[in-house]
N, C-alpha and C. Protein backbone atom coordinates (compact mmCIF):
# COMPACT_ATOMS: atom_id res chain seq x y z
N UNK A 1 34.25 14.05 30.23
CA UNK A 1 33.24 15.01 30.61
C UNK A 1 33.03 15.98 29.45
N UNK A 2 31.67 16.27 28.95
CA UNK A 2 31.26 17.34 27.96
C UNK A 2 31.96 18.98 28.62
N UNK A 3 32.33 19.14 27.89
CA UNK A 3 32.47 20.92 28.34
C UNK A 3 32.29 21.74 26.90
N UNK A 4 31.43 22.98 27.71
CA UNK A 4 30.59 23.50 26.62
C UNK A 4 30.88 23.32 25.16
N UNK A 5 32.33 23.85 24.95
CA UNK A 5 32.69 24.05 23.51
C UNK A 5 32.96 22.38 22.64
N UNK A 6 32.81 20.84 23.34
CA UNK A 6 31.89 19.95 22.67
C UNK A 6 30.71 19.72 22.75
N UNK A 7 29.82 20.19 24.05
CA UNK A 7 29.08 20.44 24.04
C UNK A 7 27.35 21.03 23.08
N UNK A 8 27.79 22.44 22.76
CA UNK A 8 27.59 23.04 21.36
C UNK A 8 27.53 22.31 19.98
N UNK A 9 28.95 21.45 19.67
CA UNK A 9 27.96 20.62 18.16
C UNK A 9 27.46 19.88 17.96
N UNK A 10 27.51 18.80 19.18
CA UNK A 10 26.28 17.73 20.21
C UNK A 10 25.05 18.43 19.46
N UNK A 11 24.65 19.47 20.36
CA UNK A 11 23.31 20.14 20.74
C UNK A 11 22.73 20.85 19.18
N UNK A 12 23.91 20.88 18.54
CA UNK A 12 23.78 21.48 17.10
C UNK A 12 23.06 20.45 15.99
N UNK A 13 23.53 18.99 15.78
CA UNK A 13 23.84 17.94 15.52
C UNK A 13 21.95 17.61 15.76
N UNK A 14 21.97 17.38 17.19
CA UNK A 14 20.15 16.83 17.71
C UNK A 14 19.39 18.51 17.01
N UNK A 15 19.11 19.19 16.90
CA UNK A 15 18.75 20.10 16.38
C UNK A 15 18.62 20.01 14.92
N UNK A 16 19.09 19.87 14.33
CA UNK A 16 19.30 19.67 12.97
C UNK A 16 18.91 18.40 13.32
N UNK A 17 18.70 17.37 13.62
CA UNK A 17 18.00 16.48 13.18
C UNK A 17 16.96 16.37 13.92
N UNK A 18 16.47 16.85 14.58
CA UNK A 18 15.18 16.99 14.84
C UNK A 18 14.24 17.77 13.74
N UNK A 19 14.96 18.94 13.16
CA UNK A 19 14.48 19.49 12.09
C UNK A 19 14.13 18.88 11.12
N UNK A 20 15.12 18.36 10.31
CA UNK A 20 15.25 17.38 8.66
C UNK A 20 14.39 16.52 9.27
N UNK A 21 14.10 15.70 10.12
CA UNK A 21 12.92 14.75 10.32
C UNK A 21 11.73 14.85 10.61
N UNK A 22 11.58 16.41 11.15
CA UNK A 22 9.91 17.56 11.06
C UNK A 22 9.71 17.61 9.46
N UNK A 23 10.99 17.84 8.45
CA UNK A 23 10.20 18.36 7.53
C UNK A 23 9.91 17.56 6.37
N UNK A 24 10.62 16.22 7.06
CA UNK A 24 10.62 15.26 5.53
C UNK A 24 9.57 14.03 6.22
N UNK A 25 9.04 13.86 7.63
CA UNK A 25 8.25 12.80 7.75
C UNK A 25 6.48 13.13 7.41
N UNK A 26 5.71 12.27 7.30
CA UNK A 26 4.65 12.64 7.11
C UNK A 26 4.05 13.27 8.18
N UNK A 27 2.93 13.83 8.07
CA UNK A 27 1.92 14.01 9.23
C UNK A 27 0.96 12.94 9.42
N UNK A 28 0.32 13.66 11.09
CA UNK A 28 -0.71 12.48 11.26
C UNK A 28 -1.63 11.89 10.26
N UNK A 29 -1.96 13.32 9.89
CA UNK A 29 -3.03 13.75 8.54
C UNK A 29 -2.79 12.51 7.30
N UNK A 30 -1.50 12.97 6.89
CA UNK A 30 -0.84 12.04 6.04
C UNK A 30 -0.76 10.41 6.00
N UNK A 31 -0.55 9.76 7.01
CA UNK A 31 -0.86 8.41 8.05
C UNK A 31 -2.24 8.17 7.28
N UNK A 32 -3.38 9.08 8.02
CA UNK A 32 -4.30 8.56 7.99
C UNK A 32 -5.28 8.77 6.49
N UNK A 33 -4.47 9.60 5.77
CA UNK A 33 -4.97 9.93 4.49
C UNK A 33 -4.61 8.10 3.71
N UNK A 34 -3.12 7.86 3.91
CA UNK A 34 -2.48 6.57 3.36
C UNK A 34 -3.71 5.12 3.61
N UNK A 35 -3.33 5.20 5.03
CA UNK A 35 -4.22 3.99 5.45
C UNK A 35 -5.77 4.07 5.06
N UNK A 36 -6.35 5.31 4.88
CA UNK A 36 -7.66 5.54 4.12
C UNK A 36 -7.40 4.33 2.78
N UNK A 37 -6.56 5.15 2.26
CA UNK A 37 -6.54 4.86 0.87
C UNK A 37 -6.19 3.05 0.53
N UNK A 38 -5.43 2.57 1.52
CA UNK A 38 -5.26 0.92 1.41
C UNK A 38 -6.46 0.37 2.13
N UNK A 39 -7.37 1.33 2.64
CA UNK A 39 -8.42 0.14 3.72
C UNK A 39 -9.43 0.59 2.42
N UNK A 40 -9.59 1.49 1.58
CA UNK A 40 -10.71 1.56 -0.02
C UNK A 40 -10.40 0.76 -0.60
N UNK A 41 -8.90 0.10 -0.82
CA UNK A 41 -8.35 -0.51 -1.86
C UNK A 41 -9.18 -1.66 -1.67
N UNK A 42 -9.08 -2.73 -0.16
CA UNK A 42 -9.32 -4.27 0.21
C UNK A 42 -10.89 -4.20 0.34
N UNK A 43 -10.90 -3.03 1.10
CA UNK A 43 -12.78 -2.58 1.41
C UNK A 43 -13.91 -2.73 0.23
N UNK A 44 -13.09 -2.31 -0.22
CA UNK A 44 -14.10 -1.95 -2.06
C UNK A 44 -14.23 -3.14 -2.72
N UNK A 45 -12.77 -4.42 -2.27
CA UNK A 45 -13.39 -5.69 -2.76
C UNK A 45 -14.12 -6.17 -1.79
N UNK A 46 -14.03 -6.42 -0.57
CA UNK A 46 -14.75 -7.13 0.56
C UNK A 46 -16.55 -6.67 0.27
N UNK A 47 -16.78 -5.57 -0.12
CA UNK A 47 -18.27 -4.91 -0.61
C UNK A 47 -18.35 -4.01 -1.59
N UNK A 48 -18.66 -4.83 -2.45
CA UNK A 48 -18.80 -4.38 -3.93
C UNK A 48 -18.52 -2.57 -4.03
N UNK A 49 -17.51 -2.30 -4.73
CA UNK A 49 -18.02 -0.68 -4.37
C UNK A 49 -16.83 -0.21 -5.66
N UNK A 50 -17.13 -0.19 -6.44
CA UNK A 50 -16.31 0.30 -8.05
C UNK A 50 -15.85 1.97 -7.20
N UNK A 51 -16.62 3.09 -6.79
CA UNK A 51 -16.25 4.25 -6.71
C UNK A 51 -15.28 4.19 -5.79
N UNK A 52 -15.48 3.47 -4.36
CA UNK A 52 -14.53 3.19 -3.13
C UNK A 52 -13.05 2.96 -4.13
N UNK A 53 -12.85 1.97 -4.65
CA UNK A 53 -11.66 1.18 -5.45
C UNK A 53 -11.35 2.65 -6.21
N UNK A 54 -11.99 3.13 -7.00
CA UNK A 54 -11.51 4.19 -8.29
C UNK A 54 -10.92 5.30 -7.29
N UNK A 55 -11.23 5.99 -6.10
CA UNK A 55 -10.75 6.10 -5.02
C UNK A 55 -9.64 6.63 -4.71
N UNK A 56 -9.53 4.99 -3.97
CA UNK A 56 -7.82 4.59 -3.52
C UNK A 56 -6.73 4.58 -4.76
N UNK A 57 -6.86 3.77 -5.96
CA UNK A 57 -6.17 3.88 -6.93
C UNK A 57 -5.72 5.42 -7.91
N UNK A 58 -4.87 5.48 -8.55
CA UNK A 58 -4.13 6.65 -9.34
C UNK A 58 -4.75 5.59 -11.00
N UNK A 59 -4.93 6.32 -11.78
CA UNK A 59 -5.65 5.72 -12.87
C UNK A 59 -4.59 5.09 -14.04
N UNK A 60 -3.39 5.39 -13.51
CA UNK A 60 -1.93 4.28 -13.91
C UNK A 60 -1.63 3.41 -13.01
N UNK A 61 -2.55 2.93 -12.18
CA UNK A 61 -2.00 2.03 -11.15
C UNK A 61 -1.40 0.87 -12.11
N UNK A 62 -0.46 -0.19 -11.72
CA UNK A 62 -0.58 -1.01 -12.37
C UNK A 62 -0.43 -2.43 -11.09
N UNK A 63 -0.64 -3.73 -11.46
CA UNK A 63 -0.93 -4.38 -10.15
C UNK A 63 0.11 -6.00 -10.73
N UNK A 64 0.82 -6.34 -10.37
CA UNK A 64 1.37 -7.15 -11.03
C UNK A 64 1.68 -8.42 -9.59
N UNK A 65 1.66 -9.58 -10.06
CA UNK A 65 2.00 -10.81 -9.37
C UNK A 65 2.41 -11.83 -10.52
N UNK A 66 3.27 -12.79 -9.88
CA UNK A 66 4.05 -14.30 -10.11
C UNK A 66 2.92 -14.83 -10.43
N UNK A 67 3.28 -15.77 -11.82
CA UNK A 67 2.32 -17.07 -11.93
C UNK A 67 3.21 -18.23 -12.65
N UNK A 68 2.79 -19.51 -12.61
CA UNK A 68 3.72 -20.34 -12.94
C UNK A 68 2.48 -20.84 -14.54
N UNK A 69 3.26 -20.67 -15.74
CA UNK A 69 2.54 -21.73 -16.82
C UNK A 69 2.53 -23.18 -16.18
N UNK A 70 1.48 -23.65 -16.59
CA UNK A 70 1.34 -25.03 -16.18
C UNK A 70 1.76 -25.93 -17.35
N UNK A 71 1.79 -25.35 -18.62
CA UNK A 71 2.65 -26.36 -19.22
C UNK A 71 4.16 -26.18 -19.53
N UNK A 72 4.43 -25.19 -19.50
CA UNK A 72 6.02 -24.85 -19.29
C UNK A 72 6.61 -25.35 -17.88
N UNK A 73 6.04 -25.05 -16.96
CA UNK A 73 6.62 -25.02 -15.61
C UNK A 73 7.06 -23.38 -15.24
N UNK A 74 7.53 -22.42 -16.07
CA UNK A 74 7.96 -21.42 -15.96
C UNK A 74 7.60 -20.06 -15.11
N UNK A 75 7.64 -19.71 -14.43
CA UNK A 75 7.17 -18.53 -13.84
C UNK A 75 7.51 -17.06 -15.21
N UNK A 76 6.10 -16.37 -14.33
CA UNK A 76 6.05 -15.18 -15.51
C UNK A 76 5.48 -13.95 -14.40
N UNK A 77 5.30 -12.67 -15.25
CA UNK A 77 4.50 -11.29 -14.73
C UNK A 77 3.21 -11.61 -14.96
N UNK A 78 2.29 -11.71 -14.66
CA UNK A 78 0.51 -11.05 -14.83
C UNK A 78 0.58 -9.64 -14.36
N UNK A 79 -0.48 -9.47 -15.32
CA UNK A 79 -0.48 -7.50 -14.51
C UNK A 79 -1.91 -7.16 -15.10
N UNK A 80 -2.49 -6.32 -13.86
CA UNK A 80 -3.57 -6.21 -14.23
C UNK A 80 -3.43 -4.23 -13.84
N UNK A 81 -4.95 -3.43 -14.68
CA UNK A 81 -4.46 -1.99 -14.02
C UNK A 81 -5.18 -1.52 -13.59
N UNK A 82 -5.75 -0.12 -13.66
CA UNK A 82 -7.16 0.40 -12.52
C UNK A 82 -8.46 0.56 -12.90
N UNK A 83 -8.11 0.45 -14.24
CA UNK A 83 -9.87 0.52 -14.69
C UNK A 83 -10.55 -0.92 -14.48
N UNK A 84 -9.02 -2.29 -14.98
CA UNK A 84 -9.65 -4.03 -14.57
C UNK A 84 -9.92 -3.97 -13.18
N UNK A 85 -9.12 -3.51 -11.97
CA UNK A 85 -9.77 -3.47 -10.45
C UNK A 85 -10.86 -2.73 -10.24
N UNK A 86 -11.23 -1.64 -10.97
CA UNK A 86 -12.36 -1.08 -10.42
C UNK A 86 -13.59 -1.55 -11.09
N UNK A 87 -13.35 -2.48 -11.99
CA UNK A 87 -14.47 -3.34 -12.41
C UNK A 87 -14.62 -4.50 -11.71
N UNK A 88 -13.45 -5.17 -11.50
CA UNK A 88 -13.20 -6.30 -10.09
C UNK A 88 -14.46 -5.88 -9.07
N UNK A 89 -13.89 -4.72 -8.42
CA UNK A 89 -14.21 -4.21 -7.19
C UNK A 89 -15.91 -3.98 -7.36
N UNK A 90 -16.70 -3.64 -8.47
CA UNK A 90 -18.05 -3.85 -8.61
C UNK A 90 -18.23 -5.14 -8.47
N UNK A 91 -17.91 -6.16 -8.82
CA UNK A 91 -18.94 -7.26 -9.17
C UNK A 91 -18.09 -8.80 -8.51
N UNK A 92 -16.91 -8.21 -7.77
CA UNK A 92 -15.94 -10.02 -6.95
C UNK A 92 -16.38 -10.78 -6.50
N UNK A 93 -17.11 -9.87 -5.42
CA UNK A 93 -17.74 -10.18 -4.11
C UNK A 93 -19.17 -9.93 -4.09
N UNK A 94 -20.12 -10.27 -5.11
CA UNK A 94 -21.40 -9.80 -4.87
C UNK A 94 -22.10 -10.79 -4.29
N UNK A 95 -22.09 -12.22 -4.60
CA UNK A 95 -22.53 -12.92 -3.86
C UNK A 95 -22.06 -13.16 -1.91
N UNK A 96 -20.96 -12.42 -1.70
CA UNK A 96 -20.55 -12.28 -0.20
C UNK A 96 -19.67 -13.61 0.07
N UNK A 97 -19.48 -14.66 -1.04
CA UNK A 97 -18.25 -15.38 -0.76
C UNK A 97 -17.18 -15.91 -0.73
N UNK A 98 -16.61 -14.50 -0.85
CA UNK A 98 -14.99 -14.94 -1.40
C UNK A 98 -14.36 -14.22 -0.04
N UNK A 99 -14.81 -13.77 0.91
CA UNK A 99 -13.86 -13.33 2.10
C UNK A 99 -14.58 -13.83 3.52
N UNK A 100 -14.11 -14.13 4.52
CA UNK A 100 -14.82 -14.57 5.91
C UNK A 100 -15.61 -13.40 5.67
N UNK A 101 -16.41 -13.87 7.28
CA UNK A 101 -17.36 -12.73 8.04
C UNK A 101 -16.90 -11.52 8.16
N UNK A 102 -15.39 -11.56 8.65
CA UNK A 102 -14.70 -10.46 9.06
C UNK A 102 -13.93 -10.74 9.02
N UNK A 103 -13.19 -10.20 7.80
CA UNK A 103 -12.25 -10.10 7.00
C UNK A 103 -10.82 -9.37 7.42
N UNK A 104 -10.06 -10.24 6.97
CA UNK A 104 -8.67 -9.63 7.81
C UNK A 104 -8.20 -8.55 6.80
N UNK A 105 -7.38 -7.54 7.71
CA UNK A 105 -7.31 -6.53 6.85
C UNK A 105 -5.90 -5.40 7.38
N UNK A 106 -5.00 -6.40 7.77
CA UNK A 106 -3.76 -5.56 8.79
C UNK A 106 -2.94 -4.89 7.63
N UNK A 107 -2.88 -3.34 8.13
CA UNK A 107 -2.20 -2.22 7.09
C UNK A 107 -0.87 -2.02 8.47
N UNK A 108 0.05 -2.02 7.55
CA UNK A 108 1.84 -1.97 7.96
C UNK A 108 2.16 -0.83 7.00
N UNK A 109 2.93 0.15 7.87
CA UNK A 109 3.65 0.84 7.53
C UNK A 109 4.97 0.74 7.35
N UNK A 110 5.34 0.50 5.87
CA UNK A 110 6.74 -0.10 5.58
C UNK A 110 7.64 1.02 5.36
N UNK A 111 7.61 2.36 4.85
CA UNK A 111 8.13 3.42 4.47
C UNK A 111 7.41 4.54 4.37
N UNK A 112 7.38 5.65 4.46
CA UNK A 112 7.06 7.34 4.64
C UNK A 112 7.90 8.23 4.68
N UNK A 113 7.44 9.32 3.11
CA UNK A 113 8.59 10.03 3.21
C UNK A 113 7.07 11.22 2.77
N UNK A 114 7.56 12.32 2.67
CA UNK A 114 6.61 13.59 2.41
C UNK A 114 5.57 13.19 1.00
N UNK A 115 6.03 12.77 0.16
CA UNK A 115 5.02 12.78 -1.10
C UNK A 115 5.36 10.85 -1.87
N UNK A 116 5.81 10.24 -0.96
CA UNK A 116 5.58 8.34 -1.07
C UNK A 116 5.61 7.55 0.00
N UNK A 117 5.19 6.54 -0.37
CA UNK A 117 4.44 5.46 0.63
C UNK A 117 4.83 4.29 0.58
N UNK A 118 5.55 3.48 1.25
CA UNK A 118 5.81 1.91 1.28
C UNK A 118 4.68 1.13 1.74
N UNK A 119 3.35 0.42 1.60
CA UNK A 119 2.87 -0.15 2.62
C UNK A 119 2.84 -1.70 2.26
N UNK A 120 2.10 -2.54 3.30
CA UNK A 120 1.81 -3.99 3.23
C UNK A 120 0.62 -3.93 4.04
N UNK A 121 -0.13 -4.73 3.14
CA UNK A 121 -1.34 -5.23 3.22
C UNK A 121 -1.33 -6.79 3.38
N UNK A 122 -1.59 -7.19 4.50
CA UNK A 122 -2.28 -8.18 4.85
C UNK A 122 -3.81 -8.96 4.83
N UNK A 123 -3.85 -9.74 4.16
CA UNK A 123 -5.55 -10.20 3.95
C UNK A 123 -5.64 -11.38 4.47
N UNK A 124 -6.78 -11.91 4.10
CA UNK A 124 -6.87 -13.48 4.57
C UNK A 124 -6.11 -14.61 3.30
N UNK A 125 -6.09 -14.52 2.31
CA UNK A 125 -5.35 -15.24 1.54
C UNK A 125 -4.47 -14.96 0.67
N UNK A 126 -4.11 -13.73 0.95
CA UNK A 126 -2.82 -13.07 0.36
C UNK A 126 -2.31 -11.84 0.94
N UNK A 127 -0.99 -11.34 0.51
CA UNK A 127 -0.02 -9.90 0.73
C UNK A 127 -0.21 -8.83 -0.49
N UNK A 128 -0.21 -7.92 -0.07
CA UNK A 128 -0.39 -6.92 -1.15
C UNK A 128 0.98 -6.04 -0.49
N UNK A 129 2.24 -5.65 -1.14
CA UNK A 129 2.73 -4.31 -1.18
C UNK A 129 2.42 -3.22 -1.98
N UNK A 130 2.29 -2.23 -1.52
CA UNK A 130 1.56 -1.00 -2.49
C UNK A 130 2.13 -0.10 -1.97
N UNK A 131 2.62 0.70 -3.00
CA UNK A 131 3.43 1.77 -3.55
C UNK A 131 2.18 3.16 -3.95
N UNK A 132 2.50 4.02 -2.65
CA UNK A 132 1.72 5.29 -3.18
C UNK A 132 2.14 6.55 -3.48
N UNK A 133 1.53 7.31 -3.95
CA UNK A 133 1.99 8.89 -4.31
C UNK A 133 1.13 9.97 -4.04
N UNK A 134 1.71 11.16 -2.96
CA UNK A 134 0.65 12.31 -2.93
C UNK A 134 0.84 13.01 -4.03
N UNK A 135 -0.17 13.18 -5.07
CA UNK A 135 -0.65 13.95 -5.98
C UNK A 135 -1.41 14.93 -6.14
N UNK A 136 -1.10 16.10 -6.01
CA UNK A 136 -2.33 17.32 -6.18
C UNK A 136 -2.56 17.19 -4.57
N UNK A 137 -2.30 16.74 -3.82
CA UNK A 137 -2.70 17.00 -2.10
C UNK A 137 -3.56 15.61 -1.66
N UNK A 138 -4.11 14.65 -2.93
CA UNK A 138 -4.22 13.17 -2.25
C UNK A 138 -3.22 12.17 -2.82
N UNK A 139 -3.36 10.81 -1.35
CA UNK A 139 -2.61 9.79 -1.70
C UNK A 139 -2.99 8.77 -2.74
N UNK A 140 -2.68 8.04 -3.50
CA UNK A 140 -3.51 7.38 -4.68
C UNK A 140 -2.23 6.31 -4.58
N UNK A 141 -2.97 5.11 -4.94
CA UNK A 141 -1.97 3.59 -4.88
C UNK A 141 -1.26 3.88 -6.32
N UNK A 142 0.24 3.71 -6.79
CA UNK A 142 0.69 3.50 -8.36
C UNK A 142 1.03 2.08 -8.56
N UNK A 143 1.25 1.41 -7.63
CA UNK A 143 2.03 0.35 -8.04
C UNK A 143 1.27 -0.78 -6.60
N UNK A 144 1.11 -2.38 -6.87
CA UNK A 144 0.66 -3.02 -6.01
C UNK A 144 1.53 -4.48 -6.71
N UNK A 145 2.10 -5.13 -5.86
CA UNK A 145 2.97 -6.22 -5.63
C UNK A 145 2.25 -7.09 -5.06
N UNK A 146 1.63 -8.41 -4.97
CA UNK A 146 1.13 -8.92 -4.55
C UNK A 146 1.13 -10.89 -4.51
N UNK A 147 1.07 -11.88 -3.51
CA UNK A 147 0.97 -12.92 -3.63
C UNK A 147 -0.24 -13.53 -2.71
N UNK A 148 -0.30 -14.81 -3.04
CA UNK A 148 -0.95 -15.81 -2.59
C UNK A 148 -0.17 -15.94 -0.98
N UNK A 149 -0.68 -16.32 -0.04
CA UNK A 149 0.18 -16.38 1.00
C UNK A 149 0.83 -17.86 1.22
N UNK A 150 0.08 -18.48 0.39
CA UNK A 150 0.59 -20.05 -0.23
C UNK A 150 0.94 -20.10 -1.80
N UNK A 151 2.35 -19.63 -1.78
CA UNK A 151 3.02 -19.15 -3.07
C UNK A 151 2.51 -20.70 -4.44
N UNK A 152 2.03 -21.60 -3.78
CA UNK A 152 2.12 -22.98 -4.63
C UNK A 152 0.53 -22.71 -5.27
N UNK A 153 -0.39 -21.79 -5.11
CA UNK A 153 -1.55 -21.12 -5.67
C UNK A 153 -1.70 -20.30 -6.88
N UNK A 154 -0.24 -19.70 -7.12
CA UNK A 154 -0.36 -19.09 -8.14
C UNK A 154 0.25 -19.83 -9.29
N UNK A 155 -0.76 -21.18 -9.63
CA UNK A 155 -0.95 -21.71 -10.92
C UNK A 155 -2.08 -21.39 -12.34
C-alpha cells in the first residue's frame, strides 16, 4: 500500500515528467509547420512549382541515395542539392506523367524534438527520409535519404 511519504516522489517523478515533455516536444503548430514543409517538398514535384520546392528546402539541403555502377557491379553515393531540386521541381512533371492521378503522399512522423525532425515520406515509387531543422522560427528539410521502393531500380 502507498502511504503518503512514498507517495510524494511517485507524484514528484509524474510531474517532472510531465514537465520535461511540455517543454522539449513540439507543438501542434510545429506538427503542422513540419508536414507543410514535406507535403511542398513531393507537391512541388507532383505540379511543377520551383518556389513551393525552394520553400520546403534549407539552401544546404543535400539529397543523397544508393546506386549500383553497371559496369563495376559496385554500389556508390549520388547526391544531389537544393538549387538541382528546385530546378527538378520546375520542369519533372510538366507534361503530368511521371505520378498517378492522385498521387500517394503518406507523411510519418519518425522523431520530434523542439528545433529537429525525423520524417518518412512515402510516394508511389519510392521512400524519402528527411531530416529537418527549425531555423529563425521555420522548418526547412537539411538532409533527404531516399530509395526506389524496388531497391533493384537504382541502376
Amino acid at each position: 500500500m502507498l502511504t503518503p511519504s512514498k507517495l510524494n516522489p511517485i507524484l514528484f517523478f509524474i510531474a517532472l515528467l510531465a514537465i520535461s515533455s511540455t517543454c522539449f516536444s513540439q507543438t501542434k503548430q510545429d506538427s503542422l509547420a513540419i508536414k507543410v514543409a514535406v507535403l511542398d517538398y513531393i507537391e512541388s514535384q507532383h505540379s511543377p512549382n520551383a518556389a513551393q520546392m525552394e520553400r520546403a528546402l534549407h539552401p544546404r539541403m543535400v539529397k543523397r541515395t544508393f546506386w549500383k555502377d553497371k559496369e563495376t557491379g559496385k554500389d556508390y553515393l549520388r547526391e544531389t542539392n537544393a538549387e538541382s531540386m528546385t530546378l527538378l521541381a520546375e520542369s519533372y512533371n510538366k507534361k503530368k506523367d511521371k505520378f498517378p492521378e492522385v498521387p500517394k503522399k503518406e507523411v510519418r512522423f519518425l522523431d520530434v524534438s523542439d528545433k529537429t525532425a525525423s520524417m518518412k515520406l512515402i510516394a508511389d515509387e519510392w521512400i524519402d527520409y528527411l531530416h529537418l531543422a527549425k531555423l529563425n522560427g521555420s522548418w526547412k528539410i537539411i538532409n533527404v535519404l531516399w530509395q526506389y521502393h524496388d531497391s533493384e531500380r537504382h541502376k
